[in-house]
N, C-alpha and C. Protein backbone atom coordinates (compact mmCIF):
# COMPACT_ATOMS: atom_id res chain seq x y z
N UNK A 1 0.85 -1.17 0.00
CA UNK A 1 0.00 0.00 0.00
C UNK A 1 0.90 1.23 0.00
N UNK A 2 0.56 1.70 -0.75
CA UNK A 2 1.02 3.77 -0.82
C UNK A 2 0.45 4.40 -0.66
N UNK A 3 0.83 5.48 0.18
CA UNK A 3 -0.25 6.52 0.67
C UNK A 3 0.28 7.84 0.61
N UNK A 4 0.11 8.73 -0.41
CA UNK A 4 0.62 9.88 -0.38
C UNK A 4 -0.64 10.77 -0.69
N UNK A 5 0.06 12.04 -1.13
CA UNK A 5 -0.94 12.94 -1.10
C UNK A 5 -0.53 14.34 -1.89
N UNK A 6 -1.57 14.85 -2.70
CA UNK A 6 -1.08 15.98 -3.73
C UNK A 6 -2.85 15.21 -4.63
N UNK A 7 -2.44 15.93 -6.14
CA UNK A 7 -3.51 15.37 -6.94
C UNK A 7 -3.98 14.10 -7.29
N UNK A 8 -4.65 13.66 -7.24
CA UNK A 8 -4.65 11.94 -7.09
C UNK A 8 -4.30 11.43 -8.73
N UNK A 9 -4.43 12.21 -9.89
CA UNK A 9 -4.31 11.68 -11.12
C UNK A 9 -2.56 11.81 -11.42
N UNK A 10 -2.13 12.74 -11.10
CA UNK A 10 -0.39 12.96 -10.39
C UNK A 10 0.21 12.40 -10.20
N UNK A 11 -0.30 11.54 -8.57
CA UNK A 11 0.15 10.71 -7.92
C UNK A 11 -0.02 9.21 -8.16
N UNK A 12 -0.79 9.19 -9.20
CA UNK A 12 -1.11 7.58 -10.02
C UNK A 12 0.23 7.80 -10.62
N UNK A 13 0.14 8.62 -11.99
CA UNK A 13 1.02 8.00 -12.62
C UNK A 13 1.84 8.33 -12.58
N UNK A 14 2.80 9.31 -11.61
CA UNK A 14 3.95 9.04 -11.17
C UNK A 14 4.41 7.84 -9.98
N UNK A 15 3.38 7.34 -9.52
CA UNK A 15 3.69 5.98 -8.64
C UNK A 15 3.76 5.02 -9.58
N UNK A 16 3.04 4.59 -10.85
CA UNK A 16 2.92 3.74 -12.10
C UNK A 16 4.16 3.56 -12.21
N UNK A 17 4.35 5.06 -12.74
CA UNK A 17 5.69 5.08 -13.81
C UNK A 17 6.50 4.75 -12.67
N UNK A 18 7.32 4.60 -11.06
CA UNK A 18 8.33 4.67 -10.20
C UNK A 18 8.44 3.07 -10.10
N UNK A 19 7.23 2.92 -10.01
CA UNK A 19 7.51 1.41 -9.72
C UNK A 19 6.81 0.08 -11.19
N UNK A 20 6.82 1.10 -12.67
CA UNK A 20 6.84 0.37 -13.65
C UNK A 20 5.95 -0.64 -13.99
N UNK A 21 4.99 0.28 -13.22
CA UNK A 21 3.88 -0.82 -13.50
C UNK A 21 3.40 -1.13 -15.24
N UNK A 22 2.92 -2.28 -15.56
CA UNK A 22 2.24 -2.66 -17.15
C UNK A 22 1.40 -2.45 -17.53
N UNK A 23 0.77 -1.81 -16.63
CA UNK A 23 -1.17 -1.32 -16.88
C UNK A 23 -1.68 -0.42 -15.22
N UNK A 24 -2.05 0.57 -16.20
CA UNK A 24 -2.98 1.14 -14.56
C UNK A 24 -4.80 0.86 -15.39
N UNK A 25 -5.16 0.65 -14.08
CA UNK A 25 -6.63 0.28 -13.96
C UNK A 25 -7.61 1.32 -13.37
N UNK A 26 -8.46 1.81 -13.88
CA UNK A 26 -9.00 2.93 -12.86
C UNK A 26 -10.34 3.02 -13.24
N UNK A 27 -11.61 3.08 -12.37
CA UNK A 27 -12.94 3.14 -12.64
C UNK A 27 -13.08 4.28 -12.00
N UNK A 28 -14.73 4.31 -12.57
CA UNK A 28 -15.52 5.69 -12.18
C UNK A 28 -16.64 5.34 -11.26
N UNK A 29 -17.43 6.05 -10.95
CA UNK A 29 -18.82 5.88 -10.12
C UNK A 29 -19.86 6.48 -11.12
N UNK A 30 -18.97 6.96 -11.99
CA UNK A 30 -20.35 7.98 -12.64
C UNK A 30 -21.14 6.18 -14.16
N UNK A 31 -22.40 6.56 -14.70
CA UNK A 31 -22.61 5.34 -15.29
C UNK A 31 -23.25 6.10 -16.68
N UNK A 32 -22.61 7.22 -16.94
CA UNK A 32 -23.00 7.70 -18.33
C UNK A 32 -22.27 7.33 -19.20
N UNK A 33 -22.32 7.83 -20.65
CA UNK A 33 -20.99 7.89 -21.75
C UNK A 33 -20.12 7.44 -21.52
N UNK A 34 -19.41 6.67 -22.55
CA UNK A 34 -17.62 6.42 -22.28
C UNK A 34 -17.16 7.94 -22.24
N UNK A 35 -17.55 8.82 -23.29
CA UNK A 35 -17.20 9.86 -23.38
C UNK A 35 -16.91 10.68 -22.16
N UNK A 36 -17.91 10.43 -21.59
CA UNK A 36 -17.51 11.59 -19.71
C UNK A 36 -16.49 10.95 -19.36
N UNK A 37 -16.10 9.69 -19.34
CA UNK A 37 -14.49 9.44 -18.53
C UNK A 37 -13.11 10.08 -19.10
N UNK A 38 -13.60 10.59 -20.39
CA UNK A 38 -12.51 11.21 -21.22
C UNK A 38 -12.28 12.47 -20.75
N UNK A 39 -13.31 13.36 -20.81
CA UNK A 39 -13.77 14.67 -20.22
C UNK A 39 -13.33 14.79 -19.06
N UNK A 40 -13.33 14.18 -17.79
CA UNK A 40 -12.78 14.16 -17.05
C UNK A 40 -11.27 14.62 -16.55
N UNK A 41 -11.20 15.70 -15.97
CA UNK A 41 -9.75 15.63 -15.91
C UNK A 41 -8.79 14.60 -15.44
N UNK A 42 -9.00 14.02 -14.40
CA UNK A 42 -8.43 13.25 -13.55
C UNK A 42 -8.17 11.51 -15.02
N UNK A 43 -9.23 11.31 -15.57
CA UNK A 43 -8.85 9.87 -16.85
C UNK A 43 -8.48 10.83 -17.58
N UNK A 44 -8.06 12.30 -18.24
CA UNK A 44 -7.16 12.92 -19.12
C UNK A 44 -6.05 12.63 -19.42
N UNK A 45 -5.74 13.39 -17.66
CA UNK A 45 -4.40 13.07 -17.33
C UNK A 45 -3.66 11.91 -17.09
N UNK A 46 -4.27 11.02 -16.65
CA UNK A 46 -3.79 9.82 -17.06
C UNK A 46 -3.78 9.13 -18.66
N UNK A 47 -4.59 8.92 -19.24
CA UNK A 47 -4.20 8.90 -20.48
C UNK A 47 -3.56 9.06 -21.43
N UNK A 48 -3.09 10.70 -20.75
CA UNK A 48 -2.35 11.79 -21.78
C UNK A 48 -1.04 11.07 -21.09
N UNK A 49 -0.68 11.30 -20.01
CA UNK A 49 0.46 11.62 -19.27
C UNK A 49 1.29 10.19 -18.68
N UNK A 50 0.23 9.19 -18.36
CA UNK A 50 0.73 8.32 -17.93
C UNK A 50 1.95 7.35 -18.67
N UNK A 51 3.11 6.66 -18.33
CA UNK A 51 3.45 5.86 -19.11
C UNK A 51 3.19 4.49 -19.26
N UNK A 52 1.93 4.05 -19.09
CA UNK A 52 1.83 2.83 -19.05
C UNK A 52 0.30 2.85 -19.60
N UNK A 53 -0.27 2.06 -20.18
CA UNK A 53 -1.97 1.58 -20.53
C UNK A 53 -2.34 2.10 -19.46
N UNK A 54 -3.59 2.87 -20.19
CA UNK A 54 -4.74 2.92 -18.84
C UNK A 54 -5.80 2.27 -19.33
N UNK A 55 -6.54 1.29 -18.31
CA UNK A 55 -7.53 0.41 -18.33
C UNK A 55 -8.71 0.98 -17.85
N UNK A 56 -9.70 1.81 -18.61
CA UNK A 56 -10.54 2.39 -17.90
C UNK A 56 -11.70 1.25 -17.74
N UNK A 57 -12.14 1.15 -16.40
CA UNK A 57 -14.03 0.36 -15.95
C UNK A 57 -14.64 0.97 -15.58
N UNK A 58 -15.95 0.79 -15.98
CA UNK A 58 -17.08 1.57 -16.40
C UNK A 58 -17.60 1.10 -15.40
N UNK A 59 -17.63 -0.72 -15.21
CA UNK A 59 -18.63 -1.02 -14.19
C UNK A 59 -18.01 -2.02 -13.23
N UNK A 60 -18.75 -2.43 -11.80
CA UNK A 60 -17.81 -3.44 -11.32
C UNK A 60 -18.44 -4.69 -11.96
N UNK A 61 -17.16 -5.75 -12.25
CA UNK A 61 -17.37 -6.43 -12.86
C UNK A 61 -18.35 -8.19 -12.63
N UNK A 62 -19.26 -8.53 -13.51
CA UNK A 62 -20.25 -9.51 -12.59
C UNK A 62 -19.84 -11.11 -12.92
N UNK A 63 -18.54 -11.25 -13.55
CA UNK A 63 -17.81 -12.27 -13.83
C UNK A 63 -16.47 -11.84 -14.52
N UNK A 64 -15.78 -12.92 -14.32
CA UNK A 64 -14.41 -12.77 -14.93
C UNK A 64 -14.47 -12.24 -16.79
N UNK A 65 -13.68 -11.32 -17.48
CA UNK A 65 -14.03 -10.88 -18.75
C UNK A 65 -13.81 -11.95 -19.98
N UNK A 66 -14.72 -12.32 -20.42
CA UNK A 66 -14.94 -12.68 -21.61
C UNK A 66 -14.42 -12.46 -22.85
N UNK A 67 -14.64 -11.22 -22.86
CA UNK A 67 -13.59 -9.97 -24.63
C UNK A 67 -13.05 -8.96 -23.78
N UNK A 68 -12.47 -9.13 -24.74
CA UNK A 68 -11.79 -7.44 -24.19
C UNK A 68 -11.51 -6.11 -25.99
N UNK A 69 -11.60 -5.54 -25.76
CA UNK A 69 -11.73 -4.32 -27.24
C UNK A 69 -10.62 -3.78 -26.82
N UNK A 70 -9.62 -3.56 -27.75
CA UNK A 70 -8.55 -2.68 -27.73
C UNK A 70 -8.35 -1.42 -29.17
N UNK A 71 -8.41 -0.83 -28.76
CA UNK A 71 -8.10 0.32 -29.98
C UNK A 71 -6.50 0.60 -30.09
N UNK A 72 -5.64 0.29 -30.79
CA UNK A 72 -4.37 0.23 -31.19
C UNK A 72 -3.64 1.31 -32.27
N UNK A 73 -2.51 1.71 -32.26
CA UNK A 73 -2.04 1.92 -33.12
C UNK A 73 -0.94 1.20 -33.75
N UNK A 74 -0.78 -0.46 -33.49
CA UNK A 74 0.42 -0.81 -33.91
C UNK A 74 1.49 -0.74 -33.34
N UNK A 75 1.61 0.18 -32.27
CA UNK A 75 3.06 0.40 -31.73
C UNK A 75 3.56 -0.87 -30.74
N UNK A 76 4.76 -0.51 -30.60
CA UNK A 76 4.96 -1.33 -29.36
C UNK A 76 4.22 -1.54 -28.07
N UNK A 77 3.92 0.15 -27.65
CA UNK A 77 2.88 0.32 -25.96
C UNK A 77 1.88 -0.27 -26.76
N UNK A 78 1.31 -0.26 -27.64
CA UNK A 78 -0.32 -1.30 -27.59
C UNK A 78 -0.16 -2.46 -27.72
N UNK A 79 1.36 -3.11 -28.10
CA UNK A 79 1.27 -4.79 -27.87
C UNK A 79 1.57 -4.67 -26.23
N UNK A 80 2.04 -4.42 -26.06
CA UNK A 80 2.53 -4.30 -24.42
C UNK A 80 0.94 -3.99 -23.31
N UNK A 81 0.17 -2.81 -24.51
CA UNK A 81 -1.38 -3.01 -23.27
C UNK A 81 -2.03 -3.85 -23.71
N UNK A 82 -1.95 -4.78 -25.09
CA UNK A 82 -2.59 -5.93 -25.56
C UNK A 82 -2.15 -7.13 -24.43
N UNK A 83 -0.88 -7.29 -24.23
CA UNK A 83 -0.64 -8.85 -23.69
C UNK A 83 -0.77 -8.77 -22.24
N UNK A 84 -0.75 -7.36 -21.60
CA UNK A 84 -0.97 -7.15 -20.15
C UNK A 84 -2.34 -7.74 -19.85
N UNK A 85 -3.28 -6.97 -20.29
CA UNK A 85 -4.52 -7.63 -20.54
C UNK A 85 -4.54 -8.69 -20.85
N UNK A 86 -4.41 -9.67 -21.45
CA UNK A 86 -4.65 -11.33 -21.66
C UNK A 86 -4.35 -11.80 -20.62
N UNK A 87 -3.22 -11.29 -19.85
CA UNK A 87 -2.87 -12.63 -18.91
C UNK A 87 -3.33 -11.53 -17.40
């Protein structure tokens, strides 16, 4: 457990990036649009800024995942948030 304190979207992914994590994971409470998690500052900045996949959930989950959708560009970081996800 880590417990610090400053902006919480900040302090994700500079804790991500320190200790190299392969994927950050982060849900919402809100149950509108994918679009509002974008809008959001706090999933922005991670997105924008983070160095690692961000795994956004929408909902908590009511079994283990089935599919998963990835939007890619080919690069290396999307095989890297492709195979994090599988296993």
């Amino acid at each position: 457990m880590i417990v610090e304190s400053g902006s919480p979207p900040d302090i994700i992914a500079k804790t991500a990036s320190r200790l190299d994590n392969d994927l950050i994971v982060v849900g919402t409470a809100r149950h509108n649009n994918i679009s509002d998690f974008f809008l959001d500052s706090a999933f922005d900045h991670l997105v924008r800024y983070a160095h690692a996949p961000v795994l956004v959930v929408k909902e908590r989950p009511r079994s283990n995942y089935q599919n998963i959708m990835l939007a890619t560009d080919f690069s290396g970081f999307s095989r890297r948030a492709l195979t994090t996800a599988m296993f």
